[in-house]
N, C-alpha and C. Protein backbone atom coordinates (compact mmCIF):
# COMPACT_ATOMS: atom_id res chain seq x y z
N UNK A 1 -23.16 18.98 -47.41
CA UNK A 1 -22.45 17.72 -47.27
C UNK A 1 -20.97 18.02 -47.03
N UNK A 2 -20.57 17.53 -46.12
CA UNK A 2 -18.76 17.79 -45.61
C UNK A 2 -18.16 16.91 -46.86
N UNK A 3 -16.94 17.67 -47.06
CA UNK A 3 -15.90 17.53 -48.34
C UNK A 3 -15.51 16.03 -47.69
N UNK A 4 -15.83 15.46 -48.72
CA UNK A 4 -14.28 14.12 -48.68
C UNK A 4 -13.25 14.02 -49.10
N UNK A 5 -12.60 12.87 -47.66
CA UNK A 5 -11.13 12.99 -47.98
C UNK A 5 -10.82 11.48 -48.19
N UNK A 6 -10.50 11.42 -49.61
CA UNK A 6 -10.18 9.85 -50.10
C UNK A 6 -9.59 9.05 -49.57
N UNK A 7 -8.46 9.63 -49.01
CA UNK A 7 -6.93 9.34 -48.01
C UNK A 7 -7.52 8.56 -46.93
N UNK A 8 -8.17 9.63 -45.95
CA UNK A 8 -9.04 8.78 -45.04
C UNK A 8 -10.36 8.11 -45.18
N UNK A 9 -10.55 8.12 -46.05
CA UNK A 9 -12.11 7.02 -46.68
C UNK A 9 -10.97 5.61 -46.96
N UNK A 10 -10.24 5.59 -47.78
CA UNK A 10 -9.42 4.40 -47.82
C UNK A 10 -8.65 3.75 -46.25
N UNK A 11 -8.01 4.76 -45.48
CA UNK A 11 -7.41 3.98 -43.93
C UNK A 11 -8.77 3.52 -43.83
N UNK A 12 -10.16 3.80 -43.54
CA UNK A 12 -10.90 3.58 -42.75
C UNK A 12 -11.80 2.36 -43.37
N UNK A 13 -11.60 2.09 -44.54
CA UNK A 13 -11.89 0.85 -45.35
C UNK A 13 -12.16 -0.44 -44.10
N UNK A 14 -10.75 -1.21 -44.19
CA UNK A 14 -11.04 -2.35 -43.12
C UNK A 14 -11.88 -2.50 -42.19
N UNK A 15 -12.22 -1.02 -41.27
CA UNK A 15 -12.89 -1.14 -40.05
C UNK A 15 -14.26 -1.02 -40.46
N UNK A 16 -14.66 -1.47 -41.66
CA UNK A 16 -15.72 -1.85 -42.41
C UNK A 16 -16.10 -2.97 -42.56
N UNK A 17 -15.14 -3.92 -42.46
CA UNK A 17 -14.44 -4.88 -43.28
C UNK A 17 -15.84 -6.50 -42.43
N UNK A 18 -16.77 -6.98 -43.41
CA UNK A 18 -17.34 -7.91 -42.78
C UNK A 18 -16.33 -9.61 -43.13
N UNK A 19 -15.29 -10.10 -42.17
CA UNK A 19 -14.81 -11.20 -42.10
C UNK A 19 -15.87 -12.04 -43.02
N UNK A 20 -16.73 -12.46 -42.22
CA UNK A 20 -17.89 -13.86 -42.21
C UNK A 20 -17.75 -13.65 -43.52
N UNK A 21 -18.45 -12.67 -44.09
CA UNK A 21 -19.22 -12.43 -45.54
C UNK A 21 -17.80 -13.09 -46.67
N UNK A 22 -16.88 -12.48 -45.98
CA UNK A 22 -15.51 -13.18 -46.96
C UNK A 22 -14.88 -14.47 -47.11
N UNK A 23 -15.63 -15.18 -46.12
CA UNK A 23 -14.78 -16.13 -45.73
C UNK A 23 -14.63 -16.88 -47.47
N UNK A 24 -13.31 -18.15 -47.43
CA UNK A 24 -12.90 -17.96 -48.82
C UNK A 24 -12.87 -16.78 -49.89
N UNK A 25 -12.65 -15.52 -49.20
CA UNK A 25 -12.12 -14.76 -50.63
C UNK A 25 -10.55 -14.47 -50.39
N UNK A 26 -9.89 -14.48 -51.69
CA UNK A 26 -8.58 -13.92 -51.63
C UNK A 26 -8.44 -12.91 -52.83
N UNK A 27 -7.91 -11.80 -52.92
CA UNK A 27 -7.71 -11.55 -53.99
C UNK A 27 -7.37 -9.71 -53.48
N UNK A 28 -6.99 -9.30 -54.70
CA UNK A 28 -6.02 -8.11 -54.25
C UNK A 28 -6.66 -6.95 -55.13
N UNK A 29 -7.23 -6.11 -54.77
CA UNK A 29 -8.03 -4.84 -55.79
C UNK A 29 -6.89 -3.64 -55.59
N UNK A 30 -7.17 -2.70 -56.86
CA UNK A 30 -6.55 -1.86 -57.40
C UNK A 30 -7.19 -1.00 -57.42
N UNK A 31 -7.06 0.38 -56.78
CA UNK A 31 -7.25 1.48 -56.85
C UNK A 31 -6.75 2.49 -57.57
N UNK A 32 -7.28 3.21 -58.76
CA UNK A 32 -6.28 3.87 -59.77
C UNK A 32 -7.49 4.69 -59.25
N UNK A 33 -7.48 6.25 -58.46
CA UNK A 33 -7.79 7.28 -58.48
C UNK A 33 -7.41 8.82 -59.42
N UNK A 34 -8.40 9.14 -60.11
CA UNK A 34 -8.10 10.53 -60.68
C UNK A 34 -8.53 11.90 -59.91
N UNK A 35 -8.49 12.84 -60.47
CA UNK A 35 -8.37 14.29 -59.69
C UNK A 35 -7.65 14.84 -59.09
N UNK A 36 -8.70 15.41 -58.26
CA UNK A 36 -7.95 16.14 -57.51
C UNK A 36 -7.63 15.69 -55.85
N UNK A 37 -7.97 14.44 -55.79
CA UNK A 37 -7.54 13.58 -54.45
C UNK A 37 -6.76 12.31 -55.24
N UNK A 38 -6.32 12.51 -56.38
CA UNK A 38 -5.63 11.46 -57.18
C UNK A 38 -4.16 10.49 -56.19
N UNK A 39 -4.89 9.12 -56.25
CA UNK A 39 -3.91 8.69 -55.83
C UNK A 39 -4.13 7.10 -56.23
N UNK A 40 -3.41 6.14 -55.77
CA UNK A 40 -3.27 4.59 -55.83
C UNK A 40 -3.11 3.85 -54.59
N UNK A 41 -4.18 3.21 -54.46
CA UNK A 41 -4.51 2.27 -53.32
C UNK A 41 -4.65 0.58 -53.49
N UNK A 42 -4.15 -0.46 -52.60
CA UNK A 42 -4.37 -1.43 -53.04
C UNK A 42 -5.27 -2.28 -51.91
N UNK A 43 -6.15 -2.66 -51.56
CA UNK A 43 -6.87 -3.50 -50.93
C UNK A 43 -6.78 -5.07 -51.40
N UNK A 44 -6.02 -5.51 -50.01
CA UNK A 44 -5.82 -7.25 -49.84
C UNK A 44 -6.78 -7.89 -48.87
N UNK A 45 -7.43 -8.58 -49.71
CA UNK A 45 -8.77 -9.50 -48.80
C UNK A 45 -7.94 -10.89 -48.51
N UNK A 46 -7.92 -11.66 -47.49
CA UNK A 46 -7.30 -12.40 -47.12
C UNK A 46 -7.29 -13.23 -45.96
N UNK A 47 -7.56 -14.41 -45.77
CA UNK A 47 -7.98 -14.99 -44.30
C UNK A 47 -9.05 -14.62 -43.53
N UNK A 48 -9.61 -14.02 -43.86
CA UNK A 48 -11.22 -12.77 -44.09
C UNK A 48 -10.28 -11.96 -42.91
N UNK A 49 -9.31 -11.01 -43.50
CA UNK A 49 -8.70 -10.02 -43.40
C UNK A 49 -8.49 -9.40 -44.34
N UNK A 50 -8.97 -7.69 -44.06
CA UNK A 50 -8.54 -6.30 -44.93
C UNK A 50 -7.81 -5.54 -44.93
N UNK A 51 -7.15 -5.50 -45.77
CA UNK A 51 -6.37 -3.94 -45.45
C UNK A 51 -6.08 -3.52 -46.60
N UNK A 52 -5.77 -2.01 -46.46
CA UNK A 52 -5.54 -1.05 -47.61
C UNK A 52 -4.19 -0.09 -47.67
N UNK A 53 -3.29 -0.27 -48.22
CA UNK A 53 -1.91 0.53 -48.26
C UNK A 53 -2.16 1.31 -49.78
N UNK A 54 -1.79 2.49 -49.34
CA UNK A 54 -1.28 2.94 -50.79
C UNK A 54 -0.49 2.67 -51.46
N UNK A 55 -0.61 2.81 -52.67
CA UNK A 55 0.37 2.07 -54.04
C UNK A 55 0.27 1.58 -54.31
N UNK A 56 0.78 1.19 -55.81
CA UNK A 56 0.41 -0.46 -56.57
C UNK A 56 0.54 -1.76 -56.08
N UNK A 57 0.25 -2.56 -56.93
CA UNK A 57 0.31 -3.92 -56.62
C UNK A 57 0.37 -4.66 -58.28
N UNK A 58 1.38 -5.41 -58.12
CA UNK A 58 1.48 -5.90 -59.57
C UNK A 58 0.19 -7.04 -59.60
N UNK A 59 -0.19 -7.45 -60.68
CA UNK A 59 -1.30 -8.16 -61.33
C UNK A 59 -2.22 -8.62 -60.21
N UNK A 60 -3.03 -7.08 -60.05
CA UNK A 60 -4.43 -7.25 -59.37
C UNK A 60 -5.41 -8.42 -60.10
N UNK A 61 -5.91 -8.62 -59.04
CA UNK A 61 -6.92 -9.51 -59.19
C UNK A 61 -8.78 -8.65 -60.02
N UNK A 62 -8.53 -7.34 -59.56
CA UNK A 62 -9.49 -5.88 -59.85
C UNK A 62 -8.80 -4.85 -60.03
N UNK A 63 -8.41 -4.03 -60.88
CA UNK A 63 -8.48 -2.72 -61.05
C UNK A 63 -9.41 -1.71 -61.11
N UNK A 64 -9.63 -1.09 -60.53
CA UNK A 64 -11.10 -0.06 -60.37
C UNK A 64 -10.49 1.51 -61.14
N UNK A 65 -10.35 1.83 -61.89
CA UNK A 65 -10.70 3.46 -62.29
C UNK A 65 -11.91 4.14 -62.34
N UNK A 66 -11.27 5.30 -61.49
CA UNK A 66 -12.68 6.14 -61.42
C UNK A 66 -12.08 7.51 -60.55
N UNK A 67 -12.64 8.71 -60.79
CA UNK A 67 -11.97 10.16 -60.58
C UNK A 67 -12.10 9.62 -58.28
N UNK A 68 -11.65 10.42 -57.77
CA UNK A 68 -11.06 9.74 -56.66
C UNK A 68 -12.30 10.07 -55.55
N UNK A 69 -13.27 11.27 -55.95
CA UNK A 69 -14.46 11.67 -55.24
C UNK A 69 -15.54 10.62 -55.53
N UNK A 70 -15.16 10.31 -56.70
CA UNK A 70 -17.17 9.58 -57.18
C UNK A 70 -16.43 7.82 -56.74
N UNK A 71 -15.19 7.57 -56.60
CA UNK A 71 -14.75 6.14 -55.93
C UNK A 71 -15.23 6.65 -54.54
N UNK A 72 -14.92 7.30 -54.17
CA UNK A 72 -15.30 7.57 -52.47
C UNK A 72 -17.07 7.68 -52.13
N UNK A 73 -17.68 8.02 -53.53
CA UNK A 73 -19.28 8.15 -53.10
C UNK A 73 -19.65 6.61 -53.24
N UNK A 74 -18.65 6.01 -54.38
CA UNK A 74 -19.61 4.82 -54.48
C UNK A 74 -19.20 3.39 -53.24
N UNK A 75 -17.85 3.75 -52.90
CA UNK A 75 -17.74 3.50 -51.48
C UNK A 75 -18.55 3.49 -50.12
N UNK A 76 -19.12 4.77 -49.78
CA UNK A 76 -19.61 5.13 -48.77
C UNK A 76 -21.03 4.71 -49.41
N UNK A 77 -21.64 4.11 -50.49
CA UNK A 77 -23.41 3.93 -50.30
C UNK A 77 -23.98 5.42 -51.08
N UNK A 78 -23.32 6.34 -51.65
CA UNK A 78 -23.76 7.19 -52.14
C UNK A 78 -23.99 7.46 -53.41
N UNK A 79 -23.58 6.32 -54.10
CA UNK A 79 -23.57 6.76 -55.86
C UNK A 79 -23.49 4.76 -55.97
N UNK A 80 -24.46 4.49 -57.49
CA UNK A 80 -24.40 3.25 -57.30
C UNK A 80 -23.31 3.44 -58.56
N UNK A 81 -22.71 2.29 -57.55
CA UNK A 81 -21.14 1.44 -58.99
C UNK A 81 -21.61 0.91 -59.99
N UNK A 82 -22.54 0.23 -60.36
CA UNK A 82 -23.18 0.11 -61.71
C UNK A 82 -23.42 0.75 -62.71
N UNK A 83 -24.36 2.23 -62.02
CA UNK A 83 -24.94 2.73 -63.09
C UNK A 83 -23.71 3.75 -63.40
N UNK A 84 -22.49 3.64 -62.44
CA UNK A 84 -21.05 4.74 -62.86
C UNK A 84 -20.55 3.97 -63.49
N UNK A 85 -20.53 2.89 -63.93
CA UNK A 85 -20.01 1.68 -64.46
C UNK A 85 -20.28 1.89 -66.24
N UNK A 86 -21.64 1.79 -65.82
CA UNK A 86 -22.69 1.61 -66.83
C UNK A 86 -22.25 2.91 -67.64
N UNK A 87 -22.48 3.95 -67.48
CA UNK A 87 -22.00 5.48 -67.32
C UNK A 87 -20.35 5.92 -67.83
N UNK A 88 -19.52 4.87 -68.12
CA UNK A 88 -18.69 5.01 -68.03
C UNK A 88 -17.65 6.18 -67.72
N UNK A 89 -18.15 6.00 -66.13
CA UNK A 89 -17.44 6.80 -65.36
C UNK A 89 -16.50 6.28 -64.37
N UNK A 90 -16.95 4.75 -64.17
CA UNK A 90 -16.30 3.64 -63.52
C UNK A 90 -15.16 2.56 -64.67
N UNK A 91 -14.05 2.61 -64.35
CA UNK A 91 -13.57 1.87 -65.32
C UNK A 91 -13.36 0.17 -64.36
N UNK A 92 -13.60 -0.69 -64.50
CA UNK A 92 -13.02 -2.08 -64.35
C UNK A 92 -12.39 -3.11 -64.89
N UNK A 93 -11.08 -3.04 -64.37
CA UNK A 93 -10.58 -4.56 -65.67
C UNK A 93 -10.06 -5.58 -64.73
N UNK A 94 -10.35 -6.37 -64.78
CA UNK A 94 -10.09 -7.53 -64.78
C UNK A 94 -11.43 -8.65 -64.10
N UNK A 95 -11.64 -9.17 -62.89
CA UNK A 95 -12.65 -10.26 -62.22
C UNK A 95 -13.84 -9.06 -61.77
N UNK A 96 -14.29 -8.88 -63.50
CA UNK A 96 -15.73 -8.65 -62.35
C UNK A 96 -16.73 -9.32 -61.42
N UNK A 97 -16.37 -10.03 -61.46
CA UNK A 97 -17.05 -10.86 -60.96
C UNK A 97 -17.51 -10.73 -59.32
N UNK A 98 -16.01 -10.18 -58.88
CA UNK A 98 -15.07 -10.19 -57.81
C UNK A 98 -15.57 -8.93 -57.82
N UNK A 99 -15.72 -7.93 -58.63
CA UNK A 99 -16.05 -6.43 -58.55
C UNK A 99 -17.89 -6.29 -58.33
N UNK A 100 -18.66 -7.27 -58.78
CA UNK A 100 -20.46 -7.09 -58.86
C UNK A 100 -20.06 -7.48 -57.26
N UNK A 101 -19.32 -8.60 -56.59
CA UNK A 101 -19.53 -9.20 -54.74
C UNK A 101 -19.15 -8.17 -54.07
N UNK A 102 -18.40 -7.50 -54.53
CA UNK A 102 -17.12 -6.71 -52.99
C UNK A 102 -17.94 -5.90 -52.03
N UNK A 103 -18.80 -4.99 -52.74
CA UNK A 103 -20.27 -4.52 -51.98
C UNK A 103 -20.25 -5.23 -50.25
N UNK A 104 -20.93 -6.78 -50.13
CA UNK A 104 -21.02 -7.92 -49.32
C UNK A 104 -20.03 -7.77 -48.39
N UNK A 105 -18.96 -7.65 -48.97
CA UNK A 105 -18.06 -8.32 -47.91
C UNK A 105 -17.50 -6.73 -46.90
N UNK A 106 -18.59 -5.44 -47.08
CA UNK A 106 -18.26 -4.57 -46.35
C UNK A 106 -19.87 -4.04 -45.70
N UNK A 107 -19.75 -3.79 -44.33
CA UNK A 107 -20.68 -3.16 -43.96
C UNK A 107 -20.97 -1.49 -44.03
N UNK A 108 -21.51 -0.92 -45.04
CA UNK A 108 -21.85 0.75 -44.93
C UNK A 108 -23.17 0.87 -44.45
């Protein structure tokens, strides 16, 4: 399996991005990555538009923690977010709610 690179798993987010499926969502997720691809990403859903810049964002709507490889597996369809959840290997605070949908509103 070729190494991932978080950096570009996150640019390449949007061009994922299913509009329709969003229509009415707004809300702003938080990326708190650990390791050794450790970094902070923020994804803004919006007008059923995506995008992802690095760095914070004050009072996300989602914060996601999780080491920055197993966010990128459960991204790409490779590791389910639940049972890393479940596992507490996935941290989430705030609208899960918003965190069980987000899946939907991307095509992998």
């Amino acid at each position: 399996m070729p190494e991932i690179n978080v950096s570009e798993l996150m640019d390449k987010i949007p061009t994922y991005f299913n509009a329709e499926a969003a229509r009415d969502v707004n809300a702003r997720i938080q990326f708190n990555l650990a390791g050794d691809q450790a970094g902070e990403w923020t994804m803004c859903i919006k007008d059923q538009t995506c995008s992802v810049e690095k760095g914070e964002v004050a009072d996300p709507d989602l914060t996601l923690k999780a080491d920055a490889v197993l966010a990128a597996q459960i991204l790409m369809g490779e590791v389910d977010g639940m049972r890393a959840y479940l596992m507490g290997k996935l941290k989430l605070i705030g609208d899960l709610s918003l965190a069980m949908k987000i899946a939907k509103y991307f095509n992998v």
